[in-house]
C-alpha atoms as a PDB file:
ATOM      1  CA  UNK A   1     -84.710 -15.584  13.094  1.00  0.00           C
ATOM      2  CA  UNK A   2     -84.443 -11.537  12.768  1.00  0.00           C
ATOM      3  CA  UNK A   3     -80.575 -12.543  12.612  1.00  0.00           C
ATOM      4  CA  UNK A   4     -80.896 -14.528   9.782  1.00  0.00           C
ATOM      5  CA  UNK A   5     -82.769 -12.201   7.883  1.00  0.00           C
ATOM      6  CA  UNK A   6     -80.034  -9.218   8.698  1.00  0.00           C
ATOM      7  CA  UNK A   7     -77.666 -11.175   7.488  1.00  0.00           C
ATOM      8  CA  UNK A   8     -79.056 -11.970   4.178  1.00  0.00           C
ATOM      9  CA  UNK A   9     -80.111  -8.943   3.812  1.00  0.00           C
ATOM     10  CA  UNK A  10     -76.509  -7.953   4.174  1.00  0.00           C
ATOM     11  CA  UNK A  11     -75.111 -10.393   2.011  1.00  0.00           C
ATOM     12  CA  UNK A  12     -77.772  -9.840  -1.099  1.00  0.00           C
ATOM     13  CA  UNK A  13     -76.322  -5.888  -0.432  1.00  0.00           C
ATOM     14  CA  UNK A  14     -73.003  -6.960  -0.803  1.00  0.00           C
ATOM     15  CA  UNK A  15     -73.707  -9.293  -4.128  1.00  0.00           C
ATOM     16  CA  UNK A  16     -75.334  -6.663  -6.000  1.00  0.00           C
ATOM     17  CA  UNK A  17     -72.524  -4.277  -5.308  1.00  0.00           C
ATOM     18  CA  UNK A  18     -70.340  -6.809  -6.617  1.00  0.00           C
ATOM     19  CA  UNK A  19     -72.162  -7.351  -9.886  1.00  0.00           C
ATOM     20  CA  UNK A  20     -72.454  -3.469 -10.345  1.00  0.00           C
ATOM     21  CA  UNK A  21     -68.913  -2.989  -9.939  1.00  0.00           C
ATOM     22  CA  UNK A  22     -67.688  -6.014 -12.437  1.00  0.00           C
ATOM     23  CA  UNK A  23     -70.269  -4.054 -14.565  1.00  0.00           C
ATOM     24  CA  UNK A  24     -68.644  -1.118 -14.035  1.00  0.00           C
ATOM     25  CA  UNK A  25     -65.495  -1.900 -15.160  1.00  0.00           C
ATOM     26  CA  UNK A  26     -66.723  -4.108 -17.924  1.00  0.00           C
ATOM     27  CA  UNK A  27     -68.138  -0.566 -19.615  1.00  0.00           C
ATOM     28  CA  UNK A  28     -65.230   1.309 -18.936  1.00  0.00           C
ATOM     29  CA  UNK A  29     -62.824  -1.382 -21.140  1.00  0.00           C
ATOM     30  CA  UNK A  30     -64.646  -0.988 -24.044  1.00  0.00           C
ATOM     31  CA  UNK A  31     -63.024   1.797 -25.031  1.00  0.00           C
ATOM     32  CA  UNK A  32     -59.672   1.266 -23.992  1.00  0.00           C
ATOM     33  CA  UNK A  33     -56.661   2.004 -26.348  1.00  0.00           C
ATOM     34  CA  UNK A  34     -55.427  -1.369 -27.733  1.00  0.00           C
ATOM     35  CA  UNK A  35     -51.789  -0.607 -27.782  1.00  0.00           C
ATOM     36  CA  UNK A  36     -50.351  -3.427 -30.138  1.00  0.00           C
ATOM     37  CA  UNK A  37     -51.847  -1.381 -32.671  1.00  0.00           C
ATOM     38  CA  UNK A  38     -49.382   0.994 -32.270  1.00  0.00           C
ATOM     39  CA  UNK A  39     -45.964   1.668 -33.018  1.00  0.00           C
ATOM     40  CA  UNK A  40     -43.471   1.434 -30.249  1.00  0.00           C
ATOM     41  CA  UNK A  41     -40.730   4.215 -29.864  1.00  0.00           C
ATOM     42  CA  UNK A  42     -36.879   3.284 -28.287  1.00  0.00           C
ATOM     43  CA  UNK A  43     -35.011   5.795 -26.179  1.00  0.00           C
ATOM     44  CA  UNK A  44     -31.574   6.345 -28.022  1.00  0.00           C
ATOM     45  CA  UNK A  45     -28.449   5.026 -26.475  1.00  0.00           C
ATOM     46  CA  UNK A  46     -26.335   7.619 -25.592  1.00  0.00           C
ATOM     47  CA  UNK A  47     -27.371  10.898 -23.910  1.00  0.00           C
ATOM     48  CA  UNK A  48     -26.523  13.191 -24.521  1.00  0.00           C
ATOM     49  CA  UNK A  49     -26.483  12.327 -28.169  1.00  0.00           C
ATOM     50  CA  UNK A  50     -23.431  13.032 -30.121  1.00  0.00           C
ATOM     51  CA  UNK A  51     -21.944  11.400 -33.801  1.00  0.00           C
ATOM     52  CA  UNK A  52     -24.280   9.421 -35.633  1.00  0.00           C
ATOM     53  CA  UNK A  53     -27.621   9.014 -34.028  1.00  0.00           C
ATOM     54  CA  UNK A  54     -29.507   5.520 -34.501  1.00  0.00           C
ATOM     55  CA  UNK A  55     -33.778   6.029 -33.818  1.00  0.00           C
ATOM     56  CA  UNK A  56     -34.966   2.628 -33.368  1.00  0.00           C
ATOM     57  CA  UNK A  57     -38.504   1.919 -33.481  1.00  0.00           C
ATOM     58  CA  UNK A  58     -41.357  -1.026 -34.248  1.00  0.00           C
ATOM     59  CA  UNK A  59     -44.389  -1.400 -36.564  1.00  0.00           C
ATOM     60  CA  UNK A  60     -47.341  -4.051 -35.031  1.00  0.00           C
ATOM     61  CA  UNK A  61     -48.016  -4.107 -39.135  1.00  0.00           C
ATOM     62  CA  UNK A  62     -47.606  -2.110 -42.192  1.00  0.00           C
ATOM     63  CA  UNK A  63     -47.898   1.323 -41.510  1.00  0.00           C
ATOM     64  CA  UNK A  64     -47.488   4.900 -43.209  1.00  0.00           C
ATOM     65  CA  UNK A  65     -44.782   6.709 -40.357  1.00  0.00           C
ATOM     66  CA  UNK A  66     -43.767   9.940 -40.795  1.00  0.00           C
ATOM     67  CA  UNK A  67     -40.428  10.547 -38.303  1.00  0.00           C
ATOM     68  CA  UNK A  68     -39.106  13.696 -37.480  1.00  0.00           C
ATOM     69  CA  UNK A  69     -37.222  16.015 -35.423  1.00  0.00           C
ATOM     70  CA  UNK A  70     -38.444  18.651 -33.605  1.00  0.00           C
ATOM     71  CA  UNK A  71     -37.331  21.500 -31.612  1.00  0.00           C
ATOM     72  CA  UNK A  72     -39.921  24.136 -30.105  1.00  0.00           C
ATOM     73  CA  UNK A  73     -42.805  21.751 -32.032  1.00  0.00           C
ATOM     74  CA  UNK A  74     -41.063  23.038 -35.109  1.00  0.00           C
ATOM     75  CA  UNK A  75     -40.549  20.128 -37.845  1.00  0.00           C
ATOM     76  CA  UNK A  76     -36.828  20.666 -38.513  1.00  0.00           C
ATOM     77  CA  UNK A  77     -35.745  17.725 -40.113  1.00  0.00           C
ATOM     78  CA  UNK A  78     -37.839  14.661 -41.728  1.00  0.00           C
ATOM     79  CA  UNK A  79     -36.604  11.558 -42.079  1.00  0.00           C
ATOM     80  CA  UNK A  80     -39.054   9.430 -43.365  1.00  0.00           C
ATOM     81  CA  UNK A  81     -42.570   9.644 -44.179  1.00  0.00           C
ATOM     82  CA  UNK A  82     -43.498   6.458 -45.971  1.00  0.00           C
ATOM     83  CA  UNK A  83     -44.894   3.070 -45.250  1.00  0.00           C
ATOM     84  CA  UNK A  84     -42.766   0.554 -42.760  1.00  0.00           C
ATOM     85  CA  UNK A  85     -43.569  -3.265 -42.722  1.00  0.00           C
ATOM     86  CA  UNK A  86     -43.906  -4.998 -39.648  1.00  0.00           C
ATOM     87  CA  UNK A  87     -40.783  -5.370 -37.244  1.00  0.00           C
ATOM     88  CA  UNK A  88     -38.172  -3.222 -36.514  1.00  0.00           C
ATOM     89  CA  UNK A  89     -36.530  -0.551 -38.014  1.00  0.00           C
ATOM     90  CA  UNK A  90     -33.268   2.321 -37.727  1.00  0.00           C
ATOM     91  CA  UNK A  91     -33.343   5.139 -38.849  1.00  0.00           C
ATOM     92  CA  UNK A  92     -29.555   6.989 -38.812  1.00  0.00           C
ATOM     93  CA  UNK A  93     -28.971  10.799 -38.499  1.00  0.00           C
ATOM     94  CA  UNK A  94     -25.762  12.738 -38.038  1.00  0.00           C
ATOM     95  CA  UNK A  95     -25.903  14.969 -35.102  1.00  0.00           C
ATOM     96  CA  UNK A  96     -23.935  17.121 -36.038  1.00  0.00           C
ATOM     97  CA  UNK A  97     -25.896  18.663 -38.618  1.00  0.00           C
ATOM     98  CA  UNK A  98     -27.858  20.169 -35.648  1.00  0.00           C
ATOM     99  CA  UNK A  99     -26.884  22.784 -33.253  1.00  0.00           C
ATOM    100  CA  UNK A 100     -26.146  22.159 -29.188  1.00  0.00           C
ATOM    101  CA  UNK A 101     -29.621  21.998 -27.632  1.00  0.00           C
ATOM    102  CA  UNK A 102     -32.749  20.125 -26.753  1.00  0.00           C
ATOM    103  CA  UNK A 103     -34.932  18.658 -29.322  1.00  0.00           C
ATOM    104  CA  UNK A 104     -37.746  16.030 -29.788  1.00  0.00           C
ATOM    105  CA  UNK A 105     -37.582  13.509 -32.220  1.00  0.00           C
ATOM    106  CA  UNK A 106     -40.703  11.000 -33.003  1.00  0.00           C
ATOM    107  CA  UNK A 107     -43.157   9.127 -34.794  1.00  0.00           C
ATOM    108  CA  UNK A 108     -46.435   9.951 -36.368  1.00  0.00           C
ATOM    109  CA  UNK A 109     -49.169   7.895 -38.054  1.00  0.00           C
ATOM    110  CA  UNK A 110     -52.796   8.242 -38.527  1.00  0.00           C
ATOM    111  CA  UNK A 111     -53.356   6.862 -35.417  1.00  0.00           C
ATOM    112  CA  UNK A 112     -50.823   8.396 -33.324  1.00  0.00           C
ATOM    113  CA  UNK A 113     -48.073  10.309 -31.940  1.00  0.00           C
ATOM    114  CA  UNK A 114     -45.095   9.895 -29.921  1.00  0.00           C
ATOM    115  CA  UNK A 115     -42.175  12.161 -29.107  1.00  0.00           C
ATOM    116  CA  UNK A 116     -39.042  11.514 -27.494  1.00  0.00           C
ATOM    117  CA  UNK A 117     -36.651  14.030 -25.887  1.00  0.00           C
ATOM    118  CA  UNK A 118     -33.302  14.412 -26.446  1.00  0.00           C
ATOM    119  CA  UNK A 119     -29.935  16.686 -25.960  1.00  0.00           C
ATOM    120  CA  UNK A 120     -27.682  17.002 -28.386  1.00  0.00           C
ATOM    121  CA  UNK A 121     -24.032  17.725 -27.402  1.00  0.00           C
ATOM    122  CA  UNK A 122     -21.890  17.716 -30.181  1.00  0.00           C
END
């Protein structure tokens, strides 16, 4: 009988730690980032980049994006800061309007940020 009782003991141990852990994890994905609300950013196609440079990215929904180029997380060049409707969208640059180097180019919105690395090699 004192078996038993071990064992259920053991087991009713084992069930609560169960429930507190599915708790657990319920609380911690309440605040999780939901990332189809944000924009997604495409590596470019060639690197290092050279000629005319094509930055490819998509909007979940209409959205104010303001996309740049950076280099030393100084804003060098701008090339858009307006709203974008849903889907995909290209912007086009010229490369060699910038000197050989590294730089970053990205996305901003009010919810956001994402950067990108690239090497220009003109």
């Amino acid at each position: 009988m004192e078996a038993i009782v071990k064992f259920l003991f053991v087991s009713f141990l084992i069930l609560l730690a169960v429930i507190a852990y599915r708790a657990l994890l319920r609380r911690f994905q309440r605040g999780q980032v939901q990332h189809q609300d944000f924009c997604e950013l495409y590596t470019l196609d060639q690197e290092p980049a050279s000629g005319e440079l094509a930055f490819y990215f998509v909007c979940p929904a209409p959205i104010e994006v303001r996309f740049g180029i950076w280099q030393n997380n100084q804003l060098l060049v701008e090339l858009a800061n307006q709203e974008f409707d849903k889907g995909g969208h290209i912007l086009r640059y010229e490369s060699s309007l910038l000197p050989n180097g590294v730089y970053y180019y990205g996305i901003i919105t009010a919810v956001q940020e994402t950067k990108k690395r690239m090497t220009v090699s003109n």
